[in-house]
Protein backbone atom coordinates (compact mmCIF):
# COMPACT_ATOMS: atom_id res chain seq x y z
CA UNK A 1 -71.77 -124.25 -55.81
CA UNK A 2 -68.68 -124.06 -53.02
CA UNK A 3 -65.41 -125.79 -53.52
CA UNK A 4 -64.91 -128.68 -51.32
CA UNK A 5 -62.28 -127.96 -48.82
CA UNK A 6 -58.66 -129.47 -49.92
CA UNK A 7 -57.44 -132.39 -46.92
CA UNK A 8 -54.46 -134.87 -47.35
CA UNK A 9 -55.78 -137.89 -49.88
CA UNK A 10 -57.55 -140.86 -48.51
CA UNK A 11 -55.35 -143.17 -49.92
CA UNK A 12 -52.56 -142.45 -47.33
CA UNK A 13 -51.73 -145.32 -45.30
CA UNK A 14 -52.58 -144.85 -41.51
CA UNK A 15 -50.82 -146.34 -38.59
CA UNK A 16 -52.80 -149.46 -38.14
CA UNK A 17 -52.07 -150.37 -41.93
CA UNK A 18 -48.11 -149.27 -41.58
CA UNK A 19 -47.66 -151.90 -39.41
CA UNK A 20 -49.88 -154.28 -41.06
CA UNK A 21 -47.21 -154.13 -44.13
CA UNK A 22 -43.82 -153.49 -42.11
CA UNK A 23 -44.27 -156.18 -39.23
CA UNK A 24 -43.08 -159.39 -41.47
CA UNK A 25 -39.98 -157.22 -42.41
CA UNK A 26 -39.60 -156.26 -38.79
CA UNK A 27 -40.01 -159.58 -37.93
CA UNK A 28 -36.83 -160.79 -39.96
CA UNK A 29 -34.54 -157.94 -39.21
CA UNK A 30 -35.06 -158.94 -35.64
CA UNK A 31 -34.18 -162.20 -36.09
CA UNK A 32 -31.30 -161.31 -37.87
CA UNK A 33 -30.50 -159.37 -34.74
CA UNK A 34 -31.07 -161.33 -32.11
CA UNK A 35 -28.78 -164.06 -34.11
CA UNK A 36 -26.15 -161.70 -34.52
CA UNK A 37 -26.05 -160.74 -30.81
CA UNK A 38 -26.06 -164.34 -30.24
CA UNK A 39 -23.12 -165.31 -32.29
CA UNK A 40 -21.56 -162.24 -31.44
CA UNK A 41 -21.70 -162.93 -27.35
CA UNK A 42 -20.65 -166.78 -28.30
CA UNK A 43 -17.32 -165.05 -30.35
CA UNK A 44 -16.11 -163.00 -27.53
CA UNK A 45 -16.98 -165.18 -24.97
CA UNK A 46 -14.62 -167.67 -26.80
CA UNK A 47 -11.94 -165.57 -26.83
CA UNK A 48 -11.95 -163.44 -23.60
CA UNK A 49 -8.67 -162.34 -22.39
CA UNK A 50 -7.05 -163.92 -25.43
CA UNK A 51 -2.99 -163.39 -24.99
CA UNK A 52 -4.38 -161.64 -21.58
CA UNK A 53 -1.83 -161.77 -18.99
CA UNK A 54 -4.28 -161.37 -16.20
CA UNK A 55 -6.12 -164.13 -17.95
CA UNK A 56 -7.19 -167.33 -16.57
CA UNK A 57 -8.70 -168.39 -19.22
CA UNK A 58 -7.23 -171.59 -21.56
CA UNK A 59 -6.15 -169.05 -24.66
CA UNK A 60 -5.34 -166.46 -21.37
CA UNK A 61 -1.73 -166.20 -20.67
CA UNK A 62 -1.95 -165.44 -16.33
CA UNK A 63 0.20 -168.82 -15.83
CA UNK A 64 3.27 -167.36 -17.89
CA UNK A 65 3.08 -163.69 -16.46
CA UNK A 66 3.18 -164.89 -12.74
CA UNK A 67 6.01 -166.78 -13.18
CA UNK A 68 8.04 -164.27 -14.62
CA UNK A 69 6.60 -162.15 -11.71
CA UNK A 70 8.15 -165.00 -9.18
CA UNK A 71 11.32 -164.37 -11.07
CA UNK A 72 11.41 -161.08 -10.53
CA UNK A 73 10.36 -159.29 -14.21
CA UNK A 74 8.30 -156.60 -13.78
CA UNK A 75 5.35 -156.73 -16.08
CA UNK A 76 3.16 -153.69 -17.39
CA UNK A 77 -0.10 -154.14 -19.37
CA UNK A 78 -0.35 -151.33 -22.46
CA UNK A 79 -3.35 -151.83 -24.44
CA UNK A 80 -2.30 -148.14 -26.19
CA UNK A 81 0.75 -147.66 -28.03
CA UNK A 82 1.74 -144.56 -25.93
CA UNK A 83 1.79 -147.11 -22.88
CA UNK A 84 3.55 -149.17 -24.97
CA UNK A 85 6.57 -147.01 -26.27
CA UNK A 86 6.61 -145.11 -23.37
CA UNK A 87 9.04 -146.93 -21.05
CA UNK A 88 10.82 -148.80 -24.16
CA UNK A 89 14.67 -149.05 -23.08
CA UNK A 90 17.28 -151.71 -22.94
CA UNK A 91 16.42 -153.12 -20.06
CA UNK A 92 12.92 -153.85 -21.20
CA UNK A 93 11.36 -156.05 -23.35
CA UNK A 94 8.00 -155.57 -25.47
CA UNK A 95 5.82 -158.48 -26.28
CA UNK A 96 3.10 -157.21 -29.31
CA UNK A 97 0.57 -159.99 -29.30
CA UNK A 98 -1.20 -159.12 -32.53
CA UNK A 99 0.86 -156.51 -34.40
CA UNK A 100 -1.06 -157.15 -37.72
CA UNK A 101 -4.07 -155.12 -35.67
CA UNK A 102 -1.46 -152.17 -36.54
CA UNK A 103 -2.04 -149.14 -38.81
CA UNK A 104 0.74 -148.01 -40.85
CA UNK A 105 1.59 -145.23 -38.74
CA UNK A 106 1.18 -146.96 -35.66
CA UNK A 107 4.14 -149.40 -37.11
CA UNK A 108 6.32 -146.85 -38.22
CA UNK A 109 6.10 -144.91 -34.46
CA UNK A 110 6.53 -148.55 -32.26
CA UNK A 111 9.33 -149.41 -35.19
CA UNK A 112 10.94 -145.60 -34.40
CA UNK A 113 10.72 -146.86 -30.60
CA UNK A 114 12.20 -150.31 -31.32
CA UNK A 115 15.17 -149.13 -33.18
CA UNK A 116 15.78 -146.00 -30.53
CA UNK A 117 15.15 -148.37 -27.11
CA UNK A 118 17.99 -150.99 -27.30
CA UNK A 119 16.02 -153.91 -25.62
CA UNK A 120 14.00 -156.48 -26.88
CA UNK A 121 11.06 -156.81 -28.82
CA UNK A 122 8.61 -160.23 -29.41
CA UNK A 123 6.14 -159.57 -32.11
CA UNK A 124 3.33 -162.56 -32.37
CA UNK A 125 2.12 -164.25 -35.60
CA UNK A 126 3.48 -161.51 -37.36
CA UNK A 127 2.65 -161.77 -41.24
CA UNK A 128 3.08 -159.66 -44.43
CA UNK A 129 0.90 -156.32 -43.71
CA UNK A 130 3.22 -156.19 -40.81
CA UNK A 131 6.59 -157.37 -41.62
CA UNK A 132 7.98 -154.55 -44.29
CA UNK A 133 8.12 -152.12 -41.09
CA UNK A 134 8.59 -153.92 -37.96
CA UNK A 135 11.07 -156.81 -39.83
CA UNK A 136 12.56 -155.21 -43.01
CA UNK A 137 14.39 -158.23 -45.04
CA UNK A 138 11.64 -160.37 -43.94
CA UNK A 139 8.74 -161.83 -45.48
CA UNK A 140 6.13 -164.16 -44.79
CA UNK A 141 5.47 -167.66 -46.22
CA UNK A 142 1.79 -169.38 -46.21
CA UNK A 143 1.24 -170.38 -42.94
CA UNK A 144 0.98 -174.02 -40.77
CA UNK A 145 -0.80 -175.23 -38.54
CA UNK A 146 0.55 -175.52 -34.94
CA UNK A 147 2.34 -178.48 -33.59
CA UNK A 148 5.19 -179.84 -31.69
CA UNK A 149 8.35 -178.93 -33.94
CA UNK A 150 12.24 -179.31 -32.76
CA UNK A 151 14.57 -176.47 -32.97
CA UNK A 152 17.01 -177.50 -35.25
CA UNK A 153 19.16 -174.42 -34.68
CA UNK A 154 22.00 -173.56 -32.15
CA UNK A 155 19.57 -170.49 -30.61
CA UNK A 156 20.34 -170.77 -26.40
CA UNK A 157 17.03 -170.17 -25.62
CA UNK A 158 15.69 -173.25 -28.53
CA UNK A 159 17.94 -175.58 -27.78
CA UNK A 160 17.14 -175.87 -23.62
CA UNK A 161 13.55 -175.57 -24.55
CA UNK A 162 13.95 -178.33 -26.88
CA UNK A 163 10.66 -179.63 -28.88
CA UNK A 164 7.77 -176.82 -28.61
CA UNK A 165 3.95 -176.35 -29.78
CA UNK A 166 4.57 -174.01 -32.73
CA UNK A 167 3.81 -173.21 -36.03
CA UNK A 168 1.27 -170.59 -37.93
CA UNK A 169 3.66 -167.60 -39.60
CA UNK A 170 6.38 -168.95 -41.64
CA UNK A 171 9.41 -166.68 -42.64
CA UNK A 172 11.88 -166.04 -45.32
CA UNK A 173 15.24 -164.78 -44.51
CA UNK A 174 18.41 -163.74 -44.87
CA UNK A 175 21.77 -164.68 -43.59
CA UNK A 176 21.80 -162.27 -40.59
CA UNK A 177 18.89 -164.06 -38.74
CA UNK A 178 19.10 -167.07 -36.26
CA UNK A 179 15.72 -168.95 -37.75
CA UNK A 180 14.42 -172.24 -35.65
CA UNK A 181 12.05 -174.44 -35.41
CA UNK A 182 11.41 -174.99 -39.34
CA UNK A 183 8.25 -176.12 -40.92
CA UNK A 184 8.25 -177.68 -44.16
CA UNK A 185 12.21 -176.10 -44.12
CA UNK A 186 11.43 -172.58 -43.33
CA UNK A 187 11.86 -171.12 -39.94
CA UNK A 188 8.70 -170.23 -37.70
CA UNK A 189 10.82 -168.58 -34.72
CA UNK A 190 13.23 -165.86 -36.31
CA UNK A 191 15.71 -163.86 -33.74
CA UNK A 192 16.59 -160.47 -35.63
CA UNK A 193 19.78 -158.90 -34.07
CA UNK A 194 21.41 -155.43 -34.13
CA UNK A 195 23.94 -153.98 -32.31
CA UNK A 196 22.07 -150.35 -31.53
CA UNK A 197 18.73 -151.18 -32.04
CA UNK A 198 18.25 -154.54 -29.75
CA UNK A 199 17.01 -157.30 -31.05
CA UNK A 200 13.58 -158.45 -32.53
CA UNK A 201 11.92 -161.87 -32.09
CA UNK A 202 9.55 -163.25 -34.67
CA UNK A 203 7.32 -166.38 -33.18
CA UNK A 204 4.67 -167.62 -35.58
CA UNK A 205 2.19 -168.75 -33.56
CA UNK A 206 1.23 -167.37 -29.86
CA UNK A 207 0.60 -171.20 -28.58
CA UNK A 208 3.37 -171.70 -25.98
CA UNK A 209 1.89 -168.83 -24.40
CA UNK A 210 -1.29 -170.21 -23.91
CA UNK A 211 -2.07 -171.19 -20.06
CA UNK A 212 -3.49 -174.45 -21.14
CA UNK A 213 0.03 -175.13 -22.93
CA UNK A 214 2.18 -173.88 -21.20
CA UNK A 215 3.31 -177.13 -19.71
CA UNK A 216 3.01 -179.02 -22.39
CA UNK A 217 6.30 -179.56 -24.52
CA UNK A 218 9.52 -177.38 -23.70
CA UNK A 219 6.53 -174.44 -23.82
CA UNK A 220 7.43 -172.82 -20.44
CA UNK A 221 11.07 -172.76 -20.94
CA UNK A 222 11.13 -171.17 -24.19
CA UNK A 223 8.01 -168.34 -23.14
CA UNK A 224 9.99 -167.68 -19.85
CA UNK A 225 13.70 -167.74 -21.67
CA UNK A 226 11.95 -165.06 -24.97
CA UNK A 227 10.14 -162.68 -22.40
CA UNK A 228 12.33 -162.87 -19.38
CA UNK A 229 15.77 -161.64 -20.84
CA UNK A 230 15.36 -158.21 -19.59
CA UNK A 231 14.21 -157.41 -15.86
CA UNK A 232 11.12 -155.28 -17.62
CA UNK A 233 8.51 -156.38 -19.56
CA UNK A 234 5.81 -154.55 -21.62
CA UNK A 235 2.77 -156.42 -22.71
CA UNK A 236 0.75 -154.76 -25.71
CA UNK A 237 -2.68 -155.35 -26.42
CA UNK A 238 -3.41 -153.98 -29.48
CA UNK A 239 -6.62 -152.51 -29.72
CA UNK A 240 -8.87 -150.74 -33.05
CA UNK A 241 -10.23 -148.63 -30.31
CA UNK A 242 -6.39 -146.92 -29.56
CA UNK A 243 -6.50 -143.10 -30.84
CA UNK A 244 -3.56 -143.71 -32.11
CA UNK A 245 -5.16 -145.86 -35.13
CA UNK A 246 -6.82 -142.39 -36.50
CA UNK A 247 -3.28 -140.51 -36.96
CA UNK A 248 -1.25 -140.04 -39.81
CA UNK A 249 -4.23 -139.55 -41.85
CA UNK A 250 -4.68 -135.83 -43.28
CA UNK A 251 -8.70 -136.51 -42.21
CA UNK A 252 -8.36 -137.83 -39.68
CA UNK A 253 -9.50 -141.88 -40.55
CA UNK A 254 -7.56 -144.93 -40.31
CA UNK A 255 -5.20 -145.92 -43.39
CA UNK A 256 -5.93 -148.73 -45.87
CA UNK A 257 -4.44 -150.89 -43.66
CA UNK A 258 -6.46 -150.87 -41.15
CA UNK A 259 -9.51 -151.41 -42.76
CA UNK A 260 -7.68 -154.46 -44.19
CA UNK A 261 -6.88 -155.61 -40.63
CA UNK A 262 -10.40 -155.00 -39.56
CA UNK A 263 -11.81 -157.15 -42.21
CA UNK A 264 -9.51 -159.75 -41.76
CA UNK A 265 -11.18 -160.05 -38.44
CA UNK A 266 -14.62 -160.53 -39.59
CA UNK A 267 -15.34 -163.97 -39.46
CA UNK A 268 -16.00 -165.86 -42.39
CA UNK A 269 -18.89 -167.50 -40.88
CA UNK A 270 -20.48 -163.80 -41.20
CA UNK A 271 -19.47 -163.19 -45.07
CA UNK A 272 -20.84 -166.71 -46.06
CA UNK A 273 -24.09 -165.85 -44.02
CA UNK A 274 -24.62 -162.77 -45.55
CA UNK A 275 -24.03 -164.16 -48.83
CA UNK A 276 -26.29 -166.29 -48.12
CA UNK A 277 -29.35 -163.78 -46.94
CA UNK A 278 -28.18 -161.46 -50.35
CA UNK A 279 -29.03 -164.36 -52.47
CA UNK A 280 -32.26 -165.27 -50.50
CA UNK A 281 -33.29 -161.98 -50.41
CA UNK A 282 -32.78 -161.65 -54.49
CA UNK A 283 -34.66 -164.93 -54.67
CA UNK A 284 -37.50 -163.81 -52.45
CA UNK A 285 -37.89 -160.37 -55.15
CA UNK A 286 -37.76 -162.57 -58.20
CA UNK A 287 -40.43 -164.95 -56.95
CA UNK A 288 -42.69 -161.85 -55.56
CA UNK A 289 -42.03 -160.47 -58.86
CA UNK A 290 -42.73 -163.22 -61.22
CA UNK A 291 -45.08 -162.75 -63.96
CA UNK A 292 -48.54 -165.47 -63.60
CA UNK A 293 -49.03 -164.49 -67.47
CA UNK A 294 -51.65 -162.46 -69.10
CA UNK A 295 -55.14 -162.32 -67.72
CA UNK A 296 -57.68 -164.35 -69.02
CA UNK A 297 -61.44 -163.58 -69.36
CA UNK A 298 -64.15 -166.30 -68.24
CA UNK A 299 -67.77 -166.39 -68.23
CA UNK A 300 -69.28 -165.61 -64.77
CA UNK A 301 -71.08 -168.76 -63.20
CA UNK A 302 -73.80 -165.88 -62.66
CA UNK A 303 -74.78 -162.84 -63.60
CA UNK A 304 -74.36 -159.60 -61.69
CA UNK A 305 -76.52 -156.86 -62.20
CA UNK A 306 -74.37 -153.46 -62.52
CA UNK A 307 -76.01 -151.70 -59.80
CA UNK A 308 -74.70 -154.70 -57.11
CA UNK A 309 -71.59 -153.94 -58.55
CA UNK A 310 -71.70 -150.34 -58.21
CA UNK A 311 -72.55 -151.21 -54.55
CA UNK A 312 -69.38 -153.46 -53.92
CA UNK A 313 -66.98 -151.42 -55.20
CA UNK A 314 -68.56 -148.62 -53.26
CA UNK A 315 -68.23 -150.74 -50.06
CA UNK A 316 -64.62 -151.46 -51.09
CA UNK A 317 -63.77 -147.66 -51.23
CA UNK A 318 -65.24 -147.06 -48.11
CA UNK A 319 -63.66 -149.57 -46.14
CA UNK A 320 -60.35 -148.47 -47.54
CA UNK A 321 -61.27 -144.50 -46.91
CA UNK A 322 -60.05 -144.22 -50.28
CA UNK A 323 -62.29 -141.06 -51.07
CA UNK A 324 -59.95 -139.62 -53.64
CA UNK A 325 -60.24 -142.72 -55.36
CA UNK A 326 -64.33 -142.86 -55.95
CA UNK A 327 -64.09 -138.79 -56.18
CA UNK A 328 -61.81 -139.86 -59.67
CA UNK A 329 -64.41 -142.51 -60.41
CA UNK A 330 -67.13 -139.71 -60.51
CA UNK A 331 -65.36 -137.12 -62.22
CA UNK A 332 -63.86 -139.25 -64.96
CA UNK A 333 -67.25 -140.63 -66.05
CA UNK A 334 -68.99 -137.53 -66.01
CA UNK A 335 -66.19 -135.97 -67.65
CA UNK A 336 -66.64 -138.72 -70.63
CA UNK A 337 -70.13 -138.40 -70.69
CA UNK A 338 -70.73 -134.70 -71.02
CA UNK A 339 -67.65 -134.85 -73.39
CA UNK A 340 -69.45 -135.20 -76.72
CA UNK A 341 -72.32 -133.21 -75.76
CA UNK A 342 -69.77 -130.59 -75.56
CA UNK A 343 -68.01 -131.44 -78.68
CA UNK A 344 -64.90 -132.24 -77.52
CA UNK A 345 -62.87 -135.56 -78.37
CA UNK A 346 -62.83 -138.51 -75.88
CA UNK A 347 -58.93 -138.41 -75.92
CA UNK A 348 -59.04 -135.14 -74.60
CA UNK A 349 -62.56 -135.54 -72.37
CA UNK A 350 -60.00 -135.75 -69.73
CA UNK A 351 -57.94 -132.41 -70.52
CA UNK A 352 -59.03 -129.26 -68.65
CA UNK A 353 -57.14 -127.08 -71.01
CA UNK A 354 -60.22 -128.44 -73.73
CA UNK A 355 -63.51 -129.53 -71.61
CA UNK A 356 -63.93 -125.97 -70.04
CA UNK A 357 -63.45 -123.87 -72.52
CA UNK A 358 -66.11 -126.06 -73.93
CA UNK A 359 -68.55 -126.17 -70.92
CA UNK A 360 -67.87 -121.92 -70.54
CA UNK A 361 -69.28 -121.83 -74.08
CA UNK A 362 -72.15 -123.81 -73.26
CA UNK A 363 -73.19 -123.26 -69.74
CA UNK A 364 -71.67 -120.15 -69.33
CA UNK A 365 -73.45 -119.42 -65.94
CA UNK A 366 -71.91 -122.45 -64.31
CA UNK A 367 -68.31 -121.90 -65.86
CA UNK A 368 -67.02 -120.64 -62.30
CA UNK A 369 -67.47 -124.12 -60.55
CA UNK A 370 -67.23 -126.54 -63.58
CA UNK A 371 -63.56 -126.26 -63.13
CA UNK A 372 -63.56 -127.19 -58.93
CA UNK A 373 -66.13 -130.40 -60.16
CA UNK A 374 -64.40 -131.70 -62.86
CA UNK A 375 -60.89 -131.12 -61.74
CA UNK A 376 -60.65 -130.37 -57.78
CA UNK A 377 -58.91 -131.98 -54.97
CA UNK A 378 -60.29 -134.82 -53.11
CA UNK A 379 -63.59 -134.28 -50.67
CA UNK A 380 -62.67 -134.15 -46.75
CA UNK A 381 -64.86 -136.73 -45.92
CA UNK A 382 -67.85 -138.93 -46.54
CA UNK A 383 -70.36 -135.86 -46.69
CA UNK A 384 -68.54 -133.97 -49.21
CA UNK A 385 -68.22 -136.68 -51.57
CA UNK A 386 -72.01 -137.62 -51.00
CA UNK A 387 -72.24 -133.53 -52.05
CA UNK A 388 -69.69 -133.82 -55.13
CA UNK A 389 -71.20 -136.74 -56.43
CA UNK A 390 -75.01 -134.74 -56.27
CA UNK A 391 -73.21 -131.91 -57.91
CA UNK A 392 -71.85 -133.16 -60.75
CA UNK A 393 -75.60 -135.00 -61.18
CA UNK A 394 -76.32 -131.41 -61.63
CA UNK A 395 -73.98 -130.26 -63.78
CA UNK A 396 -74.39 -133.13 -66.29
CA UNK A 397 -78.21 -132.60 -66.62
CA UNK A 398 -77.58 -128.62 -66.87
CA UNK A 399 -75.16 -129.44 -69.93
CA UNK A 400 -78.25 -131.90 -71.26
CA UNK A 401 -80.38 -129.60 -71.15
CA UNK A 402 -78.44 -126.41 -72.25
């Protein structure tokens, strides 16, 4: 008898069959997708050129930068923190509009510039992971919202600017800070001076900057007085995208910071939605995975002979291609039937270590193929099985009638 030749098992799932199963899956993940882009282009749409001095837009800040243009400041946009610290002297000042965005070692290198330049720095809605380096002796208080406070200090610039939109970051001090504009008694604008180093400005929220604020309130006076000391001014962008972020870091990856500051920009709108799929997703498994019970046997309304049985399940193998499948069928009955004419055990009719020694002993002449029969690999296709099955026919009436 020949071997049948060896070919990948029937029961591997083609193309057609792939995508039968995959396509609902597909289906969500690109929903998921599309809504994400969605949101996504709705987020940044919201905030485009946010704090952008060549902005237009309501949160853009165009309408404060050209008139500190008319008055003759020269303005410079850095959206790296080379552009930023390059030019840094007295004469200039540096607005940072979101200096929490900041690694640790980009704080300590624009803190290094600060200190060495002499001139002015205005750091926006500044808050703790920020403070400890670019406002030591500061710290930060829970936060307000934004409305129209009065000064309540003797601070030049405050007191012509009189009642502003403000609030957001709210700071503790000491006594060598001028502190204004207090909410619920602590200060939301703090002006930090020294001698050598210039001085630093703490605002708690960007608001007066706004274009579609700016003339509300004493808003202009106080934006124009903070940023237009100096003839220069520097307008910094931070940006996660700044090689900077990546140094200071023996491989080469942002601090802890960082990845703080990052998450702290994810909306919560995303965490709660993805909450929200996890615990669909684990109620979707427990329902495809609940138990209906044990099976219970009934009567048939009518009988079915075993031969139109035979027949179905034949039909159901072929329409599946699932070859390997009836080839098992075959050789696990025969196997149990020529068993006990052999003499071996049913528990180990199954065993080829114990069913051919067996068959050698008693069909010795057929010993060379019982082993391909009983135990080979799947048939090819249809014709080969048609052959095993006629084969092991003959093997089974060869052991009868050995």
């Amino acid at each position: 008898m020949n071997r049948p030749p060896t070919s990948p098992t029937s029961s591997s799932l083609g193309p057609r069959q792939i995508w039968t199963r995959a396509r609902g899956i597909l289906l969500v993940l690109g929903l998921i997708l599309i809504g994400g882009i969605v949101l996504a282009t709705m987020r940044s749409t919201d905030h485009h050129g946010h704090l952008d001095p060549r902005s237009a837009d309501p949160n853009g800040s165009r309408a404060v930068a050209e008139i500190l243009k008319a008055q003759g400041v020269t303005l410079r946009v850095a959206t790296t923190l080379d552009e930023a610290t390059a030019t840094a002297d007295a004469n200039t000042t540096l607005l940072v509009t979101t200096p929490d965005l900041l690694t640790g070692h980009q704080q300590t290198v624009l803190r290094t510039a600060m200190g060495a330049s002499g001139g002015r720095t205005v750091l926006l809605g500044a808050g703790e992971s920020s403070l400890d380096t670019l406002a030591p002796g500061v710290t930060s208080a829970p936060s307000v919202s934004v409305a129209a406070l009065d000064p309540e200090c003797s601070l030049p610039a405050a007191a012509r600017a009189g009642r502003v939109d403000i609030g957001g970051e709210r700071y503790v001090t000491g006594d060598h800070a001028e502190t204004c504009y207090p909410a619920d008694g602590l200060p939301t604008l703090v002006l930090l001076k020294d001698s050598t180093a210039g001085d630093t400005v703490l605002v708690g929220s960007p608001d007066i900057l706004y274009n579609d604020r700016l003339d509300q309130q004493g808003n202009a006076s106080l934006a124009l007085q903070l940023l237009g000391s100096r003839p220069h001014l520097v307008w910094y962008l931070p940006s996660l995208t700044d090689a900077s972020a990546t140094e200071g870091d023996p491989d080469g990856t942002p601090d802890d910071g960082a990845a703080e500051d990052f998450l702290s920009l994810v909306p919560s709108g995303w965490l709660w939605g993805t909450l929200q799929l996890a615990v669909a997703a684990l109620l979707a498994a427990l329902w495809r995975g609940r138990r209906l019970g044990p099976l219970v046997t009934e009567r048939l309304p009518v009988a079915i002979r075993a031969s139109e049985a035979t027949e179905g399940r034949a039909r159901l193998y072929r329409k599946a291609n699932a070859r390997d499948r009836a080839a098992s069928v075959l050789r696990t009955a025969t196997r149990t039937r020529i068993a006990p004419l052999l003499g071996v055990p049913s528990q180990d009719a199954h065993s080829p270590e114990t069913l051919l020694p067996a068959f050698s002993a008693r069909v010795p002449e057929t010993a060379g193929d019982a082993r391909d029969l009983l135990f080979g690999p799947a048939p090819a296709d249809d014709a080969a099985l048609i052959r095993l099955a006629d084969h092991l026919d003959a093997l089974e009436r060869e052991v009868r009638t050995s």
